[in-house]
PDB file of N, CA and C in Angstrom:
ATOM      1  N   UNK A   1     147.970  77.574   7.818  1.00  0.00           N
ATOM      2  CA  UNK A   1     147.194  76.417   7.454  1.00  0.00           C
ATOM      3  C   UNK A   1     145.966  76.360   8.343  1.00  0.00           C
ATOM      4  N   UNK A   2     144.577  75.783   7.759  1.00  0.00           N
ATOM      5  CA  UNK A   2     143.855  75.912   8.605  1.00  0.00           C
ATOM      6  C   UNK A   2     143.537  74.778   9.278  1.00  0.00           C
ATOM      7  N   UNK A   3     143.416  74.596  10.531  1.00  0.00           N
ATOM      8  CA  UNK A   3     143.163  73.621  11.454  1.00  0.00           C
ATOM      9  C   UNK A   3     142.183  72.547  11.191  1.00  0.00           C
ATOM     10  N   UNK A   4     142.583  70.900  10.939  1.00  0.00           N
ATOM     11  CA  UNK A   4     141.536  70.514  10.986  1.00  0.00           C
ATOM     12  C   UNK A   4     139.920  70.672  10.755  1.00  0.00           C
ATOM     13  N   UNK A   5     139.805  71.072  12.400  1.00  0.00           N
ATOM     14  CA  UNK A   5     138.387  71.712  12.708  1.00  0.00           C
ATOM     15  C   UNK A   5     137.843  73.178  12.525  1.00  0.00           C
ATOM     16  N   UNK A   6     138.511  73.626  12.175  1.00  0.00           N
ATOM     17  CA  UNK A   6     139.003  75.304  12.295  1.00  0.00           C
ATOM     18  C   UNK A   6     138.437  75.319  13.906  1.00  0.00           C
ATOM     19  N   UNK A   7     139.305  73.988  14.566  1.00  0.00           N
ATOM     20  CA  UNK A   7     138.790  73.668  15.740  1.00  0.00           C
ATOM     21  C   UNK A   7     138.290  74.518  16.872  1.00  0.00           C
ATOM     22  N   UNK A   8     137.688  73.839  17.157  1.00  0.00           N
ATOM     23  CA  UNK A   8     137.039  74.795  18.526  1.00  0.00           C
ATOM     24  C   UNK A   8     137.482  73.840  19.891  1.00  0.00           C
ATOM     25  N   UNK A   9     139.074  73.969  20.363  1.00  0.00           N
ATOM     26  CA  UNK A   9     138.953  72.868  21.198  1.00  0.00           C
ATOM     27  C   UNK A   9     138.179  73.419  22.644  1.00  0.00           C
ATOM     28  N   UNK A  10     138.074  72.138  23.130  1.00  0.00           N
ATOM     29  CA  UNK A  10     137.408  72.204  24.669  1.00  0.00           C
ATOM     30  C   UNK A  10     138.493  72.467  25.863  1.00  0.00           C
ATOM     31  N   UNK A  11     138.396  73.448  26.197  1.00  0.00           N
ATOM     32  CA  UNK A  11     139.673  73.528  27.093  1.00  0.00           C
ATOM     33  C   UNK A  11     138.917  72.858  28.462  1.00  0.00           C
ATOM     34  N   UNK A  12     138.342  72.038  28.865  1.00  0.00           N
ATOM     35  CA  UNK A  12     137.165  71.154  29.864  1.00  0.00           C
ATOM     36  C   UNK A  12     138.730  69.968  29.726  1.00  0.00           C
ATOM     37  N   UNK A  13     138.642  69.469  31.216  1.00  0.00           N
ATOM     38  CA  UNK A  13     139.777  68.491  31.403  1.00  0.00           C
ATOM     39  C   UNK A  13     139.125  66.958  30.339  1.00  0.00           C
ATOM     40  N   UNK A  14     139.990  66.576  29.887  1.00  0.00           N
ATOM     41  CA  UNK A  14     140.099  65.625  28.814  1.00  0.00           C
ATOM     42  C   UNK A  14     141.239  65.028  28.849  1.00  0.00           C
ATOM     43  N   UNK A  15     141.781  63.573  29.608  1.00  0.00           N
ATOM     44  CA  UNK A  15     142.233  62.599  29.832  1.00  0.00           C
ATOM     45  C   UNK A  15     143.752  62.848  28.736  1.00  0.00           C
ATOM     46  N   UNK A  16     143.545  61.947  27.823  1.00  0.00           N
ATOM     47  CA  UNK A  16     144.261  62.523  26.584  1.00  0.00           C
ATOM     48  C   UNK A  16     143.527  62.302  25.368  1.00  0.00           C
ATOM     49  N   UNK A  17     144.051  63.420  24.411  1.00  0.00           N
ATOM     50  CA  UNK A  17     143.642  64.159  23.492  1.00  0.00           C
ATOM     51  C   UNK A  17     143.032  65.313  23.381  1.00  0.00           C
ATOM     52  N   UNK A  18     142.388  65.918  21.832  1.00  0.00           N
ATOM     53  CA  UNK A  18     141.768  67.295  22.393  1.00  0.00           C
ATOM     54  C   UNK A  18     140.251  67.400  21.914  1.00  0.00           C
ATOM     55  N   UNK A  19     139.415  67.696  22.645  1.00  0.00           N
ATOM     56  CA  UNK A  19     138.097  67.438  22.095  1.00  0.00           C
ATOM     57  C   UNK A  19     137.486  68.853  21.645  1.00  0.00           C
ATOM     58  N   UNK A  20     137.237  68.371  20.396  1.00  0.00           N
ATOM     59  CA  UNK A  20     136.200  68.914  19.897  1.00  0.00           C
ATOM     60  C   UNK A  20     135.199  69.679  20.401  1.00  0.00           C
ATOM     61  N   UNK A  21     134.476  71.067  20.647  1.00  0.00           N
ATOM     62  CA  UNK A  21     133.553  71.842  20.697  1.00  0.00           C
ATOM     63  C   UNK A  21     133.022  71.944  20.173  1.00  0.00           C
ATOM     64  N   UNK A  22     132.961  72.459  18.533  1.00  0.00           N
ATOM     65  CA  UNK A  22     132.513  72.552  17.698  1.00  0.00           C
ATOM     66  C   UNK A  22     133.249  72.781  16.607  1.00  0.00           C
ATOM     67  N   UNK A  23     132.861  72.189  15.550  1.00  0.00           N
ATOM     68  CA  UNK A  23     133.139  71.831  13.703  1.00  0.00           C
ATOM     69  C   UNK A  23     132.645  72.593  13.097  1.00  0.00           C
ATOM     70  N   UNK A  24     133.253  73.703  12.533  1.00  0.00           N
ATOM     71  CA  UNK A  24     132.746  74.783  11.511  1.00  0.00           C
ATOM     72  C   UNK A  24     132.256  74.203  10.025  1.00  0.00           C
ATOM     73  N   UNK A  25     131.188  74.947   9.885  1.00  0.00           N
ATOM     74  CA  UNK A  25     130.568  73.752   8.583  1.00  0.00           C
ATOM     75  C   UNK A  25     131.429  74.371   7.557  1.00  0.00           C
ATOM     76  N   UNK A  26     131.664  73.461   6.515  1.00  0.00           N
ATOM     77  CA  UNK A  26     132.587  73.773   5.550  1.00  0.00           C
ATOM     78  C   UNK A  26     134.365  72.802   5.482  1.00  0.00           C
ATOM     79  N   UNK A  27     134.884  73.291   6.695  1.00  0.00           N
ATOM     80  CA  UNK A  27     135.728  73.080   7.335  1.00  0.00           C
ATOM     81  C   UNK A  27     136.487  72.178   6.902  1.00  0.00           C
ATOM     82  N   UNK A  28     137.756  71.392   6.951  1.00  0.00           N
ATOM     83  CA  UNK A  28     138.339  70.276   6.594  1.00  0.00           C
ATOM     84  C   UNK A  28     138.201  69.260   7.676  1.00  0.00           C
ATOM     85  N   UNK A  29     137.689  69.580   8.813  1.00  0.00           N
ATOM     86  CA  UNK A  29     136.634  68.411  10.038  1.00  0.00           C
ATOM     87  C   UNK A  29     135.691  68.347   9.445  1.00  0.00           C
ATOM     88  N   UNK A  30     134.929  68.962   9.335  1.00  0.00           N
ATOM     89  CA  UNK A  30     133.231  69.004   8.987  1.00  0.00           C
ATOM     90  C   UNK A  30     133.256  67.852   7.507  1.00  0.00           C
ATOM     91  N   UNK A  31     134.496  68.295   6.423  1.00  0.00           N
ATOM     92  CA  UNK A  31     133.998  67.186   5.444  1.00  0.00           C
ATOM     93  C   UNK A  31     134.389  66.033   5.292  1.00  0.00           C
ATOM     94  N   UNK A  32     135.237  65.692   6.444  1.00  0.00           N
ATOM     95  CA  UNK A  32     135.675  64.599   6.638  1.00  0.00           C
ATOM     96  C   UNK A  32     134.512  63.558   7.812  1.00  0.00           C
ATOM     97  N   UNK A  33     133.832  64.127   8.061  1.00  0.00           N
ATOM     98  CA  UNK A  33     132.443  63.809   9.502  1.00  0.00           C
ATOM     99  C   UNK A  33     132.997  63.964  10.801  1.00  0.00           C
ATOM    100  N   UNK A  34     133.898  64.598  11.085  1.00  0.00           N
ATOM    101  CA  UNK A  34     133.892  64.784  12.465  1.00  0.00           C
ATOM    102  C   UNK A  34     132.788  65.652  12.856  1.00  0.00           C
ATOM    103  N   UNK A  35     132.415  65.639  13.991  1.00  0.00           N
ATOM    104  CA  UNK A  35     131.412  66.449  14.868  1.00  0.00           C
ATOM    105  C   UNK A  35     132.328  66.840  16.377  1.00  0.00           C
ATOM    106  N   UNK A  36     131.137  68.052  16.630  1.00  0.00           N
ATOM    107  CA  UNK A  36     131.831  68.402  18.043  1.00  0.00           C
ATOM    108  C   UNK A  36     131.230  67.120  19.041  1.00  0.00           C
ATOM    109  N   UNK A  37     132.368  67.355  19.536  1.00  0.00           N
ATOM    110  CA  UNK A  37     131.943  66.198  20.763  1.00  0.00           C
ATOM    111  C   UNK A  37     133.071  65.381  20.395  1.00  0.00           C
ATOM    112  N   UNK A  38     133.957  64.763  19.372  1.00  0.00           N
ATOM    113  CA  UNK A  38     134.941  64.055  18.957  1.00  0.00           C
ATOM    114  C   UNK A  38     135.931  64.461  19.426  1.00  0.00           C
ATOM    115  N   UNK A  39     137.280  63.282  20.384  1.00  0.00           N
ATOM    116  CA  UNK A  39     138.390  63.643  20.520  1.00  0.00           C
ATOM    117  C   UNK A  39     139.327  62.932  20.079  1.00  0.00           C
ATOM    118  N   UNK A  40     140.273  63.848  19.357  1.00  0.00           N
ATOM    119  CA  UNK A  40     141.473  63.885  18.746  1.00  0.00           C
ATOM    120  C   UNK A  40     142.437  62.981  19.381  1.00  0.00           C
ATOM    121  N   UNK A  41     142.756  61.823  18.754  1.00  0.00           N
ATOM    122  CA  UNK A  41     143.508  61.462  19.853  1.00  0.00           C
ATOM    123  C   UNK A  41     145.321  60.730  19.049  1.00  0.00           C
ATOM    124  N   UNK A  42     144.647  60.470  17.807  1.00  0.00           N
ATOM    125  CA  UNK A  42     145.880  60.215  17.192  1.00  0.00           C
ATOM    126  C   UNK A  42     145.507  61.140  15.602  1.00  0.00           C
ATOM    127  N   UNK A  43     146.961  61.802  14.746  1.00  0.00           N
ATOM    128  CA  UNK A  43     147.065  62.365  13.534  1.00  0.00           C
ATOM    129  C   UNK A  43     148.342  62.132  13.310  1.00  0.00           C
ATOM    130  N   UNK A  44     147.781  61.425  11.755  1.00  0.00           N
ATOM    131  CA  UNK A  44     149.152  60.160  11.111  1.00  0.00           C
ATOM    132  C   UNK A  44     149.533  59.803  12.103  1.00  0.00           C
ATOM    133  N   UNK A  45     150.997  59.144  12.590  1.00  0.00           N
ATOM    134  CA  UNK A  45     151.183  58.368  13.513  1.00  0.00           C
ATOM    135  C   UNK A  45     151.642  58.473  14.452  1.00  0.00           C
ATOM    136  N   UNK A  46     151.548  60.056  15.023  1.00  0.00           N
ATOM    137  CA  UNK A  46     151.535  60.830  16.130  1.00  0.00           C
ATOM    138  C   UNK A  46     150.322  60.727  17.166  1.00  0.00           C
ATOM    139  N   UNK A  47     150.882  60.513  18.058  1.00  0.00           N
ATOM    140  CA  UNK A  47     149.684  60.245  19.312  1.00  0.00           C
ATOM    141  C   UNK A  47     149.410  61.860  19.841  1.00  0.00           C
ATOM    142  N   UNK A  48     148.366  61.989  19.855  1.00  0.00           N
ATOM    143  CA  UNK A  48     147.907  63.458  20.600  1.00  0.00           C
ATOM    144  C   UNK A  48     147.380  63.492  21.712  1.00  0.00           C
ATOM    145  N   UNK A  49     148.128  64.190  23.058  1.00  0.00           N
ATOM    146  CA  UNK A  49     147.590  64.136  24.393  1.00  0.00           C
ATOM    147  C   UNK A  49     146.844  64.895  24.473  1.00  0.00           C
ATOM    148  N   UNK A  50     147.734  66.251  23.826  1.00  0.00           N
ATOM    149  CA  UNK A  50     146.957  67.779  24.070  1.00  0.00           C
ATOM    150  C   UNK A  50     147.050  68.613  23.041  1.00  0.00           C
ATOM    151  N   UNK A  51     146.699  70.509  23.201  1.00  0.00           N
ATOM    152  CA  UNK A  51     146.582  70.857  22.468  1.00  0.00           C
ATOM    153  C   UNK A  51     147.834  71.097  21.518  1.00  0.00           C
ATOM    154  N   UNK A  52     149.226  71.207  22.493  1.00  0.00           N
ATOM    155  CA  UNK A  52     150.450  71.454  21.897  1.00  0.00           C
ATOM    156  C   UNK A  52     150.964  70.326  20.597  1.00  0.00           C
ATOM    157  N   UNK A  53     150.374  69.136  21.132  1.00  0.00           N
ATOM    158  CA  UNK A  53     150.892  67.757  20.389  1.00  0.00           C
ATOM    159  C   UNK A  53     149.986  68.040  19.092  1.00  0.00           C
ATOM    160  N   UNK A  54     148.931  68.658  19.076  1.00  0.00           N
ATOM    161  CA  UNK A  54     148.001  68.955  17.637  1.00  0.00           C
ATOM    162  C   UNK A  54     148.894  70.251  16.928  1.00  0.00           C
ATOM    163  N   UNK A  55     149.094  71.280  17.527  1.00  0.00           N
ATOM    164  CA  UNK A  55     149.660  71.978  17.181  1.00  0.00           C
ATOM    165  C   UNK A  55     150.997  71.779  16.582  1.00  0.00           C
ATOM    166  N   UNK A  56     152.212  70.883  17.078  1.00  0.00           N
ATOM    167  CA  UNK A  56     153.126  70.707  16.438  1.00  0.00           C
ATOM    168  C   UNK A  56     152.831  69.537  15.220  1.00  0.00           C
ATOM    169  N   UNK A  57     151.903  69.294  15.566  1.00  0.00           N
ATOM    170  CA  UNK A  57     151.237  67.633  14.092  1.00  0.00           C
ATOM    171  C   UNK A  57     151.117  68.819  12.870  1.00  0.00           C
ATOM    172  N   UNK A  58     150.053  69.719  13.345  1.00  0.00           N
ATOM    173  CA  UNK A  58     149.676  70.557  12.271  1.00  0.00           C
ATOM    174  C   UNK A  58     150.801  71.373  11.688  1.00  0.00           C
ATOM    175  N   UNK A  59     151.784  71.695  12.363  1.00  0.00           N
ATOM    176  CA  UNK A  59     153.057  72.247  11.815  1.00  0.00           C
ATOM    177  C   UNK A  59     154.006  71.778  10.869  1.00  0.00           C
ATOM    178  N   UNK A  60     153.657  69.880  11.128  1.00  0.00           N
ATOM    179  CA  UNK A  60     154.469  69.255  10.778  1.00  0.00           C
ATOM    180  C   UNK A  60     153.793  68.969   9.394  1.00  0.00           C
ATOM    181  N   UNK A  61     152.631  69.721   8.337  1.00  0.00           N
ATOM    182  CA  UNK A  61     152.030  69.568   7.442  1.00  0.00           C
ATOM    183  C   UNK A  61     151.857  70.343   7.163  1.00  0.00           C
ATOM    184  N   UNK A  62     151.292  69.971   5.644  1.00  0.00           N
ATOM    185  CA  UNK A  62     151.234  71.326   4.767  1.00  0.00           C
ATOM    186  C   UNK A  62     149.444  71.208   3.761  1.00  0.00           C
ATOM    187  N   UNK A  63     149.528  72.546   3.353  1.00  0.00           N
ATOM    188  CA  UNK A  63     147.827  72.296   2.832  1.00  0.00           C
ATOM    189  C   UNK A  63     148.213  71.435   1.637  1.00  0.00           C
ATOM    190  N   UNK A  64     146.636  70.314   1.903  1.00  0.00           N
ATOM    191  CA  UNK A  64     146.896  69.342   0.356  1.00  0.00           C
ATOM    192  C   UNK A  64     147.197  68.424   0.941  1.00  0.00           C
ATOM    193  N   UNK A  65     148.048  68.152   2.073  1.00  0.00           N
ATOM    194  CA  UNK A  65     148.508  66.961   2.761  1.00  0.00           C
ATOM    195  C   UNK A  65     146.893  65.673   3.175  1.00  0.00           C
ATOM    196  N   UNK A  66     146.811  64.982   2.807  1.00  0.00           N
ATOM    197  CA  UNK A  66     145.503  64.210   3.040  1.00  0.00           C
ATOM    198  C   UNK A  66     146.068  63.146   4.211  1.00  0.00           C
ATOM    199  N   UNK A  67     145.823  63.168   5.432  1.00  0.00           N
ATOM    200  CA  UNK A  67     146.106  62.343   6.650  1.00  0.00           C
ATOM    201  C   UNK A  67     145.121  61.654   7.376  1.00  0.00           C
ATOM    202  N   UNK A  68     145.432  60.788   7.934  1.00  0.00           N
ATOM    203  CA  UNK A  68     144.422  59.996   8.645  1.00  0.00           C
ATOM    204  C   UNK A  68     144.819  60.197   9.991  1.00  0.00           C
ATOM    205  N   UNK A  69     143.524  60.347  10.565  1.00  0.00           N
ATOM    206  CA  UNK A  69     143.188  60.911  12.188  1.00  0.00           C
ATOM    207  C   UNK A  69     142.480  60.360  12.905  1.00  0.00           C
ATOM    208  N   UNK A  70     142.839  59.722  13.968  1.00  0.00           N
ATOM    209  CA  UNK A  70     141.767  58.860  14.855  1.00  0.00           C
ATOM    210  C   UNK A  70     141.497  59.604  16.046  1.00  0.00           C
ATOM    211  N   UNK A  71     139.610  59.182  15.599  1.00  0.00           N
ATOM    212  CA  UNK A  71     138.825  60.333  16.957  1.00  0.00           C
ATOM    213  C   UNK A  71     138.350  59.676  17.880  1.00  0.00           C
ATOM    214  N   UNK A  72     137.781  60.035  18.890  1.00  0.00           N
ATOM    215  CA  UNK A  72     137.075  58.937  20.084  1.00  0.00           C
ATOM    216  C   UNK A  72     135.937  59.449  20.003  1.00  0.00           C
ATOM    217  N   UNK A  73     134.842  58.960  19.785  1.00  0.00           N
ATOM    218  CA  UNK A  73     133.456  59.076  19.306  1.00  0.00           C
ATOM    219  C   UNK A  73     132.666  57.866  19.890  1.00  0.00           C
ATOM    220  N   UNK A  74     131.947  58.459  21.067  1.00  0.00           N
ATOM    221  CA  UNK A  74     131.521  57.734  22.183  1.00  0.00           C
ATOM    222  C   UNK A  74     132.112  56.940  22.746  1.00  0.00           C
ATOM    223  N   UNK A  75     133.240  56.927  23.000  1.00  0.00           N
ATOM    224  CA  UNK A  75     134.186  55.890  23.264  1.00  0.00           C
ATOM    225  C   UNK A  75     134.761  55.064  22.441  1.00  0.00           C
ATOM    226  N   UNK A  76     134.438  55.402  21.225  1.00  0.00           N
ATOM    227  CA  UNK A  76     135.156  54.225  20.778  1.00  0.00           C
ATOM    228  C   UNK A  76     135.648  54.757  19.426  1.00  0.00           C
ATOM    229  N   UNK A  77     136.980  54.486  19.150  1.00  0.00           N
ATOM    230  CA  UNK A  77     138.120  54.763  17.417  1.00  0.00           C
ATOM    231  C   UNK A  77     137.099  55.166  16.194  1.00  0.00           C
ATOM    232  N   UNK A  78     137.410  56.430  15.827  1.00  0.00           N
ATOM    233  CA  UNK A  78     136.872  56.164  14.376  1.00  0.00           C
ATOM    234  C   UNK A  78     138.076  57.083  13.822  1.00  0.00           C
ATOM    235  N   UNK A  79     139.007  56.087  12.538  1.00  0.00           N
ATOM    236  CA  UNK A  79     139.385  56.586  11.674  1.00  0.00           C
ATOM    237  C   UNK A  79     138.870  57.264  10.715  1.00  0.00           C
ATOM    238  N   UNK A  80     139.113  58.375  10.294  1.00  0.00           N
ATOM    239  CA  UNK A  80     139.021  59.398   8.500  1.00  0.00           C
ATOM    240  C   UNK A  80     140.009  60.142   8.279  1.00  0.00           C
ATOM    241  N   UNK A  81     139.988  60.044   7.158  1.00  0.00           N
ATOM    242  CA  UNK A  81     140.906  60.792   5.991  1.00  0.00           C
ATOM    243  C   UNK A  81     140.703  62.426   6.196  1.00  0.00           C
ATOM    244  N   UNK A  82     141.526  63.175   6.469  1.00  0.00           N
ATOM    245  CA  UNK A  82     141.150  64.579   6.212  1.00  0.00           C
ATOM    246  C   UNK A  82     142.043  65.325   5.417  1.00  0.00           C
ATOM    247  N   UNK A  83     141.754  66.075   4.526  1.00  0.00           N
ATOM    248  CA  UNK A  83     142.530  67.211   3.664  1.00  0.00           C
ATOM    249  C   UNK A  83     142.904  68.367   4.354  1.00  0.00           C
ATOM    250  N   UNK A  84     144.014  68.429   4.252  1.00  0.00           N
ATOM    251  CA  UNK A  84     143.928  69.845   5.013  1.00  0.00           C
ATOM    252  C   UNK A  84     144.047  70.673   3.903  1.00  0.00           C
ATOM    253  N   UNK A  85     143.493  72.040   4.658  1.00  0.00           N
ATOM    254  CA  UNK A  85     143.480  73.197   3.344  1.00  0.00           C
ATOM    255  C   UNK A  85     144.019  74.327   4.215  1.00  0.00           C
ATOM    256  N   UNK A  86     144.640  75.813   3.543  1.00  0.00           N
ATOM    257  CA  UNK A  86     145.154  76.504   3.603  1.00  0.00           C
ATOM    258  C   UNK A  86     143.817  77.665   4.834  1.00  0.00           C
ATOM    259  N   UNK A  87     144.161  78.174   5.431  1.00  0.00           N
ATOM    260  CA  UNK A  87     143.477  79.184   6.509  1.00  0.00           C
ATOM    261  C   UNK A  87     142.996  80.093   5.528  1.00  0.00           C
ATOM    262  N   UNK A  88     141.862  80.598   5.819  1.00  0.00           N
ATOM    263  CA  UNK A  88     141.380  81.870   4.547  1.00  0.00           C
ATOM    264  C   UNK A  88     140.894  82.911   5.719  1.00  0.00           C
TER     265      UNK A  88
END
């Protein structure tokens, strides 16, 4: 399945969650508006510290699954909807 972002996380210390580097255009981040610089901090109603907690979220779904993900974007919550789609 392909990741969100076909993420580019920031391995740079980050409190909790996982931030964003960069959003591959196309992407199932990119058409949902995330940008790099956004951190991951909750998907569906799983809280995400780190990269493992994204990784088992994303396991726990399948392509087609449409979920809501809350990012930290300048400090402050922004919910969106994202599709996930299959890795190509």
């Amino acid at each position: 399945m392909e990741p969100i972002s076909d993420r580019f996380p920031d391995f740079g210390q980050v409190e909790n969650g996982v931030r964003f580097s960069d959003v591959r255009p196309g992407s199932p981040a990119a058409k949902a508006g995330l940008k790099a610089g956004d951190t991951l901090i909750q998907f569906r109603e799983l809280p995400i510290k780190n990269l493992y907690d994204f990784t088992d979220a994303l396991r726990r779904s399948k392509p087609g699954d449409a979920v809501i993900v809350t990012v930290l974007r300048d400090g402050k919550p922004l919910k969106v909807q994202v599709t996930l789609e299959q890795r190509r």
